[in-house]
C-alpha atoms as a PDB file:
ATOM      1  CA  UNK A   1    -106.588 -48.492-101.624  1.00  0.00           C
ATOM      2  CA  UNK A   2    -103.534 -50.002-101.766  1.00  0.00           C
ATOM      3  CA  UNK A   3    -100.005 -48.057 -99.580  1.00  0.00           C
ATOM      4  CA  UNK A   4     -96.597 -48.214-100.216  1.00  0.00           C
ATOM      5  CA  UNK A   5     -94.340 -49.831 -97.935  1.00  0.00           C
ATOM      6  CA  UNK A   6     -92.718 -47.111 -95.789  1.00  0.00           C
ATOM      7  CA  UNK A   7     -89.086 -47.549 -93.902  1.00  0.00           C
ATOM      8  CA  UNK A   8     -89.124 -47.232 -90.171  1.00  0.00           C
ATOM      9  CA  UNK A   9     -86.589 -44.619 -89.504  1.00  0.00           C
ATOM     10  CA  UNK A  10     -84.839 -43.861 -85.846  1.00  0.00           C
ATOM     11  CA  UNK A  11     -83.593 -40.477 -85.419  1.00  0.00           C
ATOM     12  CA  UNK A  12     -80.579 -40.292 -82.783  1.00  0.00           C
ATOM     13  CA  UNK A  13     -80.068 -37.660 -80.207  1.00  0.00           C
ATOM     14  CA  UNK A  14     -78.060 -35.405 -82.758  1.00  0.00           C
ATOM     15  CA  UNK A  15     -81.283 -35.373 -84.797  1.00  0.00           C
ATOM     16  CA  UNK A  16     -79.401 -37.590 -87.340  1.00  0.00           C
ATOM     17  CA  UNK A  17     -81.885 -40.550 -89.466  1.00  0.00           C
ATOM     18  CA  UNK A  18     -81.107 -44.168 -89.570  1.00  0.00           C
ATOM     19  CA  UNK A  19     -82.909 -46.436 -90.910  1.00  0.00           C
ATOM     20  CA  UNK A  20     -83.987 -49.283 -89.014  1.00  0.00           C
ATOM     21  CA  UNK A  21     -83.945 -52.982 -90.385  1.00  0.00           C
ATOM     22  CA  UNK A  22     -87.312 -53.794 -90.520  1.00  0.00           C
ATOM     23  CA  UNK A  23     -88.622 -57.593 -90.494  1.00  0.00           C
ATOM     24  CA  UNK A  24     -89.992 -57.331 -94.473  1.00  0.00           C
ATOM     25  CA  UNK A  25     -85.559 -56.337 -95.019  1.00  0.00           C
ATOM     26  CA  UNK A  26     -83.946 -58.677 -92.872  1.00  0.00           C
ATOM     27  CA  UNK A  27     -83.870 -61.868 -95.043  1.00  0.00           C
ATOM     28  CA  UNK A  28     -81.191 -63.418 -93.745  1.00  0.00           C
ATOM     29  CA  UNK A  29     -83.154 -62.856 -90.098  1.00  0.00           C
ATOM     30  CA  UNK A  30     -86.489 -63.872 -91.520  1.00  0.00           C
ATOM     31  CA  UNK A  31     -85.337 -66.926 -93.304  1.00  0.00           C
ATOM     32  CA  UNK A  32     -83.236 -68.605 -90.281  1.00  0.00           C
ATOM     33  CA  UNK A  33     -86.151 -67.590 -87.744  1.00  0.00           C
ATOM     34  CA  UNK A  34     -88.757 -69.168 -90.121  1.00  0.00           C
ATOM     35  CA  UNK A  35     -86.178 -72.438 -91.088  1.00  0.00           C
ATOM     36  CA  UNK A  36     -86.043 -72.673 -87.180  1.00  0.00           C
ATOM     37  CA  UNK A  37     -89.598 -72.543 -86.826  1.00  0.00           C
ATOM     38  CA  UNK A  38     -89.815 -75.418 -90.299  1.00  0.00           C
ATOM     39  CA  UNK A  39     -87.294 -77.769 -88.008  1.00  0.00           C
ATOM     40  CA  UNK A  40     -89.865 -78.051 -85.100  1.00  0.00           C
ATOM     41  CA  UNK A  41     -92.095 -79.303 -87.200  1.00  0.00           C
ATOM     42  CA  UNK A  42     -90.203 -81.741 -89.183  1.00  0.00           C
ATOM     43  CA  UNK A  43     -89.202 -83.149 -85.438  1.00  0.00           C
ATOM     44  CA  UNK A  44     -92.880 -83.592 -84.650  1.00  0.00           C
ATOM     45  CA  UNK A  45     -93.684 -85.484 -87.872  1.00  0.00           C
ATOM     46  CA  UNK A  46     -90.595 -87.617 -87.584  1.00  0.00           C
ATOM     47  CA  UNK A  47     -91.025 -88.729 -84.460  1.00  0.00           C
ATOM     48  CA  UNK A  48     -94.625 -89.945 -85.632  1.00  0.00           C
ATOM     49  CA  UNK A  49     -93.157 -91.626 -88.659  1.00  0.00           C
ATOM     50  CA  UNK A  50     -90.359 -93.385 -86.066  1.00  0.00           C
ATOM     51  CA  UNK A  51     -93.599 -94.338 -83.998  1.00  0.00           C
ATOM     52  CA  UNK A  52     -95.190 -95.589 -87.059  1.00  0.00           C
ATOM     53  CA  UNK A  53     -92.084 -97.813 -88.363  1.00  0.00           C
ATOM     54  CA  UNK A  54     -91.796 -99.194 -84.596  1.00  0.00           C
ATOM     55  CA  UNK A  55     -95.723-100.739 -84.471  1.00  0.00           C
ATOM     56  CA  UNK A  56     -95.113-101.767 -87.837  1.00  0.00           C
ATOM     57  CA  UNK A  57     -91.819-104.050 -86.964  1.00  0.00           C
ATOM     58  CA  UNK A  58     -94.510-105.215 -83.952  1.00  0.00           C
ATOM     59  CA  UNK A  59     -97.290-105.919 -86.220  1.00  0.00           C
ATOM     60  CA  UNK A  60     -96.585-106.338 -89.982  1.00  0.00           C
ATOM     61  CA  UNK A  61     -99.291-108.003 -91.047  1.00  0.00           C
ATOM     62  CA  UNK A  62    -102.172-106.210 -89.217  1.00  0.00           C
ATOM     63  CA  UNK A  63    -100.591-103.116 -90.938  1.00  0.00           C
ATOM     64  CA  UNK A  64    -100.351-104.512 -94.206  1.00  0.00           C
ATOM     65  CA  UNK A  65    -104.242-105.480 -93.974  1.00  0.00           C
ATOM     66  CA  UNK A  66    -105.232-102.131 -92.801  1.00  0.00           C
ATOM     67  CA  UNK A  67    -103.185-100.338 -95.085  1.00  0.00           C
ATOM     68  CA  UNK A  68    -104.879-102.556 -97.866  1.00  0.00           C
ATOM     69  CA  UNK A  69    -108.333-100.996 -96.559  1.00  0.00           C
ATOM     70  CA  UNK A  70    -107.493 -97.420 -97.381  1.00  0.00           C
ATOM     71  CA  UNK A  71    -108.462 -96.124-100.483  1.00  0.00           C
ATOM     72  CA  UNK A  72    -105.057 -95.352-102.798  1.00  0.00           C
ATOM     73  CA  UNK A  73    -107.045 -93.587-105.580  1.00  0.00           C
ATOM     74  CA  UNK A  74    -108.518 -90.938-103.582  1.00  0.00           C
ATOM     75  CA  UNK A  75    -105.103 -90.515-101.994  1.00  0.00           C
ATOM     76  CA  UNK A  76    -102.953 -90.736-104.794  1.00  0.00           C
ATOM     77  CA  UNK A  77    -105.273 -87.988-106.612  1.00  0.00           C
ATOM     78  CA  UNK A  78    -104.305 -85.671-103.403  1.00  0.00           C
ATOM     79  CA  UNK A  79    -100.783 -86.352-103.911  1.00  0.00           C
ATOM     80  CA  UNK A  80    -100.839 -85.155-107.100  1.00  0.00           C
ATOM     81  CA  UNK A  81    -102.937 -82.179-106.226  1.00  0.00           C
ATOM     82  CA  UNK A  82    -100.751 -81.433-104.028  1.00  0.00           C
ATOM     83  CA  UNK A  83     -97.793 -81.577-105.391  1.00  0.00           C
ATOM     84  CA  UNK A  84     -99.289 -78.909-108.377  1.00  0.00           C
ATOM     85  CA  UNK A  85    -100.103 -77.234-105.380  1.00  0.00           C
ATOM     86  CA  UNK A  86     -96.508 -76.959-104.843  1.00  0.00           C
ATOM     87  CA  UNK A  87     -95.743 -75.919-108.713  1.00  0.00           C
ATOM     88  CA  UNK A  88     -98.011 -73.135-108.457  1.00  0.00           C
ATOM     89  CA  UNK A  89     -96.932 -71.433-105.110  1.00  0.00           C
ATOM     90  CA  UNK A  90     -93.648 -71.306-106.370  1.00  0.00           C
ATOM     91  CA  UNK A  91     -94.961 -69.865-109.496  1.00  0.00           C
ATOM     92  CA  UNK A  92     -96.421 -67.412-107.365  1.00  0.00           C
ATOM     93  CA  UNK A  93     -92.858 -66.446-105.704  1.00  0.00           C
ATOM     94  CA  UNK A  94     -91.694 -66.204-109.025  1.00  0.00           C
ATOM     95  CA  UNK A  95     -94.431 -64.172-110.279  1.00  0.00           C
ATOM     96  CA  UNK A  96     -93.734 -61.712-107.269  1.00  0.00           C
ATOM     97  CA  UNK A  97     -90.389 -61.563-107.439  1.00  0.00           C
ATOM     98  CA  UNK A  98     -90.092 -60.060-110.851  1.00  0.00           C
ATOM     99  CA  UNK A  99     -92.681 -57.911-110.274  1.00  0.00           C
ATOM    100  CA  UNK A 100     -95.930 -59.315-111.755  1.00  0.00           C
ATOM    101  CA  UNK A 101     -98.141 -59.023-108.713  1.00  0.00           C
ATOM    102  CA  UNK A 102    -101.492 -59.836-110.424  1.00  0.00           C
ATOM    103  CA  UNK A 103     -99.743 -63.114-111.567  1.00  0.00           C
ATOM    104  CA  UNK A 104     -98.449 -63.453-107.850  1.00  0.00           C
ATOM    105  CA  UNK A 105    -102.018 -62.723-106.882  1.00  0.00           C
ATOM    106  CA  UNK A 106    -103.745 -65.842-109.115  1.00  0.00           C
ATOM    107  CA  UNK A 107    -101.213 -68.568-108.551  1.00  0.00           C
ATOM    108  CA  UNK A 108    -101.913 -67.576-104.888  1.00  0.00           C
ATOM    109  CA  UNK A 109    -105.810 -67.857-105.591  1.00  0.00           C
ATOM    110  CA  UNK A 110    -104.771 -71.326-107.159  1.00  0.00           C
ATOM    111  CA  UNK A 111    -102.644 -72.594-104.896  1.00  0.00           C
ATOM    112  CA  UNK A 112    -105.677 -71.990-102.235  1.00  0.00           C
ATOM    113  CA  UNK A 113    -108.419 -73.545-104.351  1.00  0.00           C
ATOM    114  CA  UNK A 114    -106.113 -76.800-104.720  1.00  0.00           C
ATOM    115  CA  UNK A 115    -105.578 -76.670-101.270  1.00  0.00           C
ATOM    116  CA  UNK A 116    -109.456 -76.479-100.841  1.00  0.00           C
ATOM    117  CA  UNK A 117    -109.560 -79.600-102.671  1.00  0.00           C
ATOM    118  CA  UNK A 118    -107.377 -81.339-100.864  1.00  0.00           C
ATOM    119  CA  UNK A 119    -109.002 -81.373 -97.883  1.00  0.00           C
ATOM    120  CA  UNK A 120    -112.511 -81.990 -99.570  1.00  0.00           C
ATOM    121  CA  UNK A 121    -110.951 -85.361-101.080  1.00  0.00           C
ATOM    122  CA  UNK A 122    -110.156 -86.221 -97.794  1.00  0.00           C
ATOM    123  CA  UNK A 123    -113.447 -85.646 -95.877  1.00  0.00           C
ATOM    124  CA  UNK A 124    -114.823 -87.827 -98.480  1.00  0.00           C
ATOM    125  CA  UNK A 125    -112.285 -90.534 -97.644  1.00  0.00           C
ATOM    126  CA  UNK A 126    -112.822 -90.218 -93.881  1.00  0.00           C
ATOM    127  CA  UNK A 127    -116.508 -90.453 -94.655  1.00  0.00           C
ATOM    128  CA  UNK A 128    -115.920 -93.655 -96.586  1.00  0.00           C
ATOM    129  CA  UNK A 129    -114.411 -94.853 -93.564  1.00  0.00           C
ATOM    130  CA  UNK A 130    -116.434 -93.899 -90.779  1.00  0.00           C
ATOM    131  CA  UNK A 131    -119.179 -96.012 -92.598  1.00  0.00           C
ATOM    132  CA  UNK A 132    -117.269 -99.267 -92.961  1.00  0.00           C
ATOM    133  CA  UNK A 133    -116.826 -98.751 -89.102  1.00  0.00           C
ATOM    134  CA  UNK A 134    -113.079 -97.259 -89.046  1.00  0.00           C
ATOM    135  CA  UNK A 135    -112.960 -94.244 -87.362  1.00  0.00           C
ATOM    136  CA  UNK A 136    -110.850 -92.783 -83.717  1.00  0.00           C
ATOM    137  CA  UNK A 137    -113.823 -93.946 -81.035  1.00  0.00           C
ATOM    138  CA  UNK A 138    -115.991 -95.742 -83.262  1.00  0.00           C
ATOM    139  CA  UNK A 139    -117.220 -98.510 -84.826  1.00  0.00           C
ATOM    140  CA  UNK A 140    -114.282-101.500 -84.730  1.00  0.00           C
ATOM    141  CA  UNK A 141    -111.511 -99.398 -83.163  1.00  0.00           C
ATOM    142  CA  UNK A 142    -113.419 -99.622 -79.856  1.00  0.00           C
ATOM    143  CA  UNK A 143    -114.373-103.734 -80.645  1.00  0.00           C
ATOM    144  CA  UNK A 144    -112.131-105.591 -77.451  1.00  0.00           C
ATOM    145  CA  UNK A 145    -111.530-108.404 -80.611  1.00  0.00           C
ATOM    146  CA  UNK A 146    -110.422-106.009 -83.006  1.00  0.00           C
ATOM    147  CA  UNK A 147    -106.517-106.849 -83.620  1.00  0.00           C
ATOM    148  CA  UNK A 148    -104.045-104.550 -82.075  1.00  0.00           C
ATOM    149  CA  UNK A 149    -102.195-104.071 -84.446  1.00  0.00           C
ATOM    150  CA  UNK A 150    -104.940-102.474 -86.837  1.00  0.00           C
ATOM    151  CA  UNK A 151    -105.873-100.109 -84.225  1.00  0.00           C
ATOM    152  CA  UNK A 152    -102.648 -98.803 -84.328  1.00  0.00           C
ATOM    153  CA  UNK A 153    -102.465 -98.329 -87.560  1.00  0.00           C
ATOM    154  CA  UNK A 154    -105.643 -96.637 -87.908  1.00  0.00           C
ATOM    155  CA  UNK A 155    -104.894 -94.470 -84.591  1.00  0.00           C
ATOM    156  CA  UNK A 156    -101.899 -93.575 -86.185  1.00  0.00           C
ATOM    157  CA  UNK A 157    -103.496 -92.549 -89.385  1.00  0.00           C
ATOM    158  CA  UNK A 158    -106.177 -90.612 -88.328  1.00  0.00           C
ATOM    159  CA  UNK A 159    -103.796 -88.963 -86.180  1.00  0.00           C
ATOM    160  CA  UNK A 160    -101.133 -87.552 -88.719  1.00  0.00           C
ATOM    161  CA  UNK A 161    -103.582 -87.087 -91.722  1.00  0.00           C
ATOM    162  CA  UNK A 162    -105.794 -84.789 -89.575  1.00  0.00           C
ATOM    163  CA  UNK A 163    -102.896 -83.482 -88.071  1.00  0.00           C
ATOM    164  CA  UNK A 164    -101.620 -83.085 -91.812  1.00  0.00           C
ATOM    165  CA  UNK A 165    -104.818 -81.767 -92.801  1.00  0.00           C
ATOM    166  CA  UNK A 166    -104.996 -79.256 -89.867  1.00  0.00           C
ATOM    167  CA  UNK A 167    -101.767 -77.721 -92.108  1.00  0.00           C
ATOM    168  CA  UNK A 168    -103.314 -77.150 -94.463  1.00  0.00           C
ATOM    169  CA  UNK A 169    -106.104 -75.098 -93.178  1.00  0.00           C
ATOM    170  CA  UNK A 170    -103.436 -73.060 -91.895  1.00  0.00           C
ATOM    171  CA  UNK A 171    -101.697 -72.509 -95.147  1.00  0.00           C
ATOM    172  CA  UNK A 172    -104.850 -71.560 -96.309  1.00  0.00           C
ATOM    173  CA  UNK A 173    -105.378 -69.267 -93.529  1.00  0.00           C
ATOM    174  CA  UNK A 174    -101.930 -67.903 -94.302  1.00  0.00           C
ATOM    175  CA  UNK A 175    -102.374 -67.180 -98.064  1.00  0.00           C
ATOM    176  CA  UNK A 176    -105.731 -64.938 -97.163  1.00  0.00           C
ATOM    177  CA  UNK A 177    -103.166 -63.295 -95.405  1.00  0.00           C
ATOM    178  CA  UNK A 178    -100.901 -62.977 -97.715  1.00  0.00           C
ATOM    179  CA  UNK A 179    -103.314 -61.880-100.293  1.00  0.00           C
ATOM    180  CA  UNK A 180    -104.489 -58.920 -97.911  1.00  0.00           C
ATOM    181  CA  UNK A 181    -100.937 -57.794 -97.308  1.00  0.00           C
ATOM    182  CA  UNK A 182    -100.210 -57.857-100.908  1.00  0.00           C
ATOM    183  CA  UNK A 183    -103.470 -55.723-101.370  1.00  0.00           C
ATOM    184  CA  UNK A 184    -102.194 -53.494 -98.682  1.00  0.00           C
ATOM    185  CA  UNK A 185     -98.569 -52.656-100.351  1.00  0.00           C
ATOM    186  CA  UNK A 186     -97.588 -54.292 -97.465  1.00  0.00           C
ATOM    187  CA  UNK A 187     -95.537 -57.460 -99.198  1.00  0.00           C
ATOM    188  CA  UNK A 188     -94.337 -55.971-102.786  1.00  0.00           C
ATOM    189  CA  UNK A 189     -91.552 -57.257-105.084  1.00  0.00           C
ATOM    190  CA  UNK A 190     -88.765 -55.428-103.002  1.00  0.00           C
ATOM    191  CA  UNK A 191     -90.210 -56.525 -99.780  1.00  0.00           C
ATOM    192  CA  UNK A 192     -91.806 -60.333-100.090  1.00  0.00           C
ATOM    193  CA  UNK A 193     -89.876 -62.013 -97.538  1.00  0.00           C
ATOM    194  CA  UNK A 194     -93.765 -63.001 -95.732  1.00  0.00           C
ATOM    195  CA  UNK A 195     -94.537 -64.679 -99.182  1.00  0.00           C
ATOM    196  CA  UNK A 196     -91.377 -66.607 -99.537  1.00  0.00           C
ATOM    197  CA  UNK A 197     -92.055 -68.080 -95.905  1.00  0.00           C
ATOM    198  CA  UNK A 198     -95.244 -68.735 -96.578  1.00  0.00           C
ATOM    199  CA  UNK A 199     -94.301 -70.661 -99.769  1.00  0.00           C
ATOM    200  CA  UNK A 200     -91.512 -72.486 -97.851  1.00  0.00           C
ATOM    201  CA  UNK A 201     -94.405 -72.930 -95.216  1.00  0.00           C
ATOM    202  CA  UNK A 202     -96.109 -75.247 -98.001  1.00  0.00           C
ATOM    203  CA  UNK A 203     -93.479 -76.997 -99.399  1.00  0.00           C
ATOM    204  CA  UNK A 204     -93.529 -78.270 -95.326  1.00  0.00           C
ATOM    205  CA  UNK A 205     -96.318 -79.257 -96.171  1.00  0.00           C
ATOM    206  CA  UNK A 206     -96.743 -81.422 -99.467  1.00  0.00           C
ATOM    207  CA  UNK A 207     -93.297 -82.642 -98.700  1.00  0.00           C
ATOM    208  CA  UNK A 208     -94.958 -84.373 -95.190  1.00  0.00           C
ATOM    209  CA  UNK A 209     -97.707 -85.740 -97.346  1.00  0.00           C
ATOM    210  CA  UNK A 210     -94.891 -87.311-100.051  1.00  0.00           C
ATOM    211  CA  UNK A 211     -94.165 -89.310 -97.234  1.00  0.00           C
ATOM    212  CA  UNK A 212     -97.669 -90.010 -95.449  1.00  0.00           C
ATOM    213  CA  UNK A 213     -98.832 -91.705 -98.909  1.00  0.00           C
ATOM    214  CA  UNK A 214     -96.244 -94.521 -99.133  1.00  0.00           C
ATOM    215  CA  UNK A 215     -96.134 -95.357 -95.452  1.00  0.00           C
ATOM    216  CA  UNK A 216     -99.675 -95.663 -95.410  1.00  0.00           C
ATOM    217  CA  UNK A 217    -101.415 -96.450 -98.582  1.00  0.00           C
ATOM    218  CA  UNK A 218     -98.379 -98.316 -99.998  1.00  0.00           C
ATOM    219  CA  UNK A 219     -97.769-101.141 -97.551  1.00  0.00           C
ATOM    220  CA  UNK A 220    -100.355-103.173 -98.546  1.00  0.00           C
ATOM    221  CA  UNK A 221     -99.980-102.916-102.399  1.00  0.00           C
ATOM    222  CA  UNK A 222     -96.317-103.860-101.759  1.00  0.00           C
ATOM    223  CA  UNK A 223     -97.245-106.574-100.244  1.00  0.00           C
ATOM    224  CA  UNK A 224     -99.713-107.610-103.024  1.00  0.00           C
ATOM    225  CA  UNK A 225    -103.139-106.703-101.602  1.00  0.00           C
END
């Protein structure tokens, strides 16, 4: 059964109520904390993609092979995904804000099927690699005659997709939760500041992946392999 969202209220020593700003009213608080919170991680990434444009200035052309290896359909097709992904959460905000909460409730359910998706496309990719012998410990990234350059590429690959990927299981994690609070009265049209976080949460994260795809899968099509 679902419960209404209920003020906390303080009552002074005169016996006088206040209410207290709770974290579903503070906006202003709720949005700087969680834009705080959004910076972090755009540090972390960047400082990967720095990392990333400094091997490839070392290397060029062992990263334009390997980057001619990976497979652009599969992750062009998660790019777009993803990026409806991103049409649909906001939908979803939209939805909840002007107080259709079943719609809120299925472009949620969408968003987290997409999601879903996303990461199934990639397991099939990193399967595709692991058998041509391209995976973190295995196969030719642990070959002494393997160029350095590749295994730097693929290191670093491996590293942010997974870590990318690792996002999204937590976005995933985080709409459950948002779909429970919803349930509960707990995040309604008056008091969805948790659901506009959590939507700004994921446009973190297919706007990290709008970058991945070119600096990975695109070198070596610009350079005509």
């Amino acid at each position: 059964m679902a419960h209404e969202y209920v003020p906390e209220v303080a009552i002074d020593r005169e016996g006088n109520e206040h209410l207290v700003q709770g974290w579903q009213d503070d906006y202003f608080g709720g949005k700087m904390g969680f834009w705080l919170f959004m910076f972090t991680e755009v540090m972390m990434f960047s400082a990967m993609f720095l990392t990333l444009s400094y091997y490839y200035t070392l290397h060029p052309q062992d990263y334009t092979e390997a980057s001619a290896h990976l497979n652009r359909l599969l992750g062009g097709f998660n790019t777009v995904i993803l990026l409806i992904s991103a049409w649909t959460m906001g939908l979803g905000l939209l939805k909840m804000r002007s107080g259709d909460v079943s719609g809120a409730k299925k472009f949620i359910l969408a968003t987290m099927f997409i999601a879903a998706l996303f990461l199934v496309v990639k397991g099939f990719e990193w399967h595709e690699e692991y058998e041509h012998g391209i995976f973190l410990g295995h196969g030719h990234l642990i070959e002494e005659g393997y160029p350095l350059g590749k295994k730097l590429f693929y290191g670093m690959y491996f590293t942010m997709t997974g870590l990318h990927g690792f996002h999204v299981l937590i976005g995933i994690g985080l709409m459950i939760w948002l779909l429970k609070r919803i349930n509960a009265g707990k995040v309604t049209p008056e008091h969805h500041i948790l659901h506009f976080n959590i939507a700004l949460y994921w446009d973190l994260v297919h706007l990290i992946w709008v970058f991945v795809f070119p600096y990975f899968y695109m070198i070596g099509a610009a350079h005509g392999h």
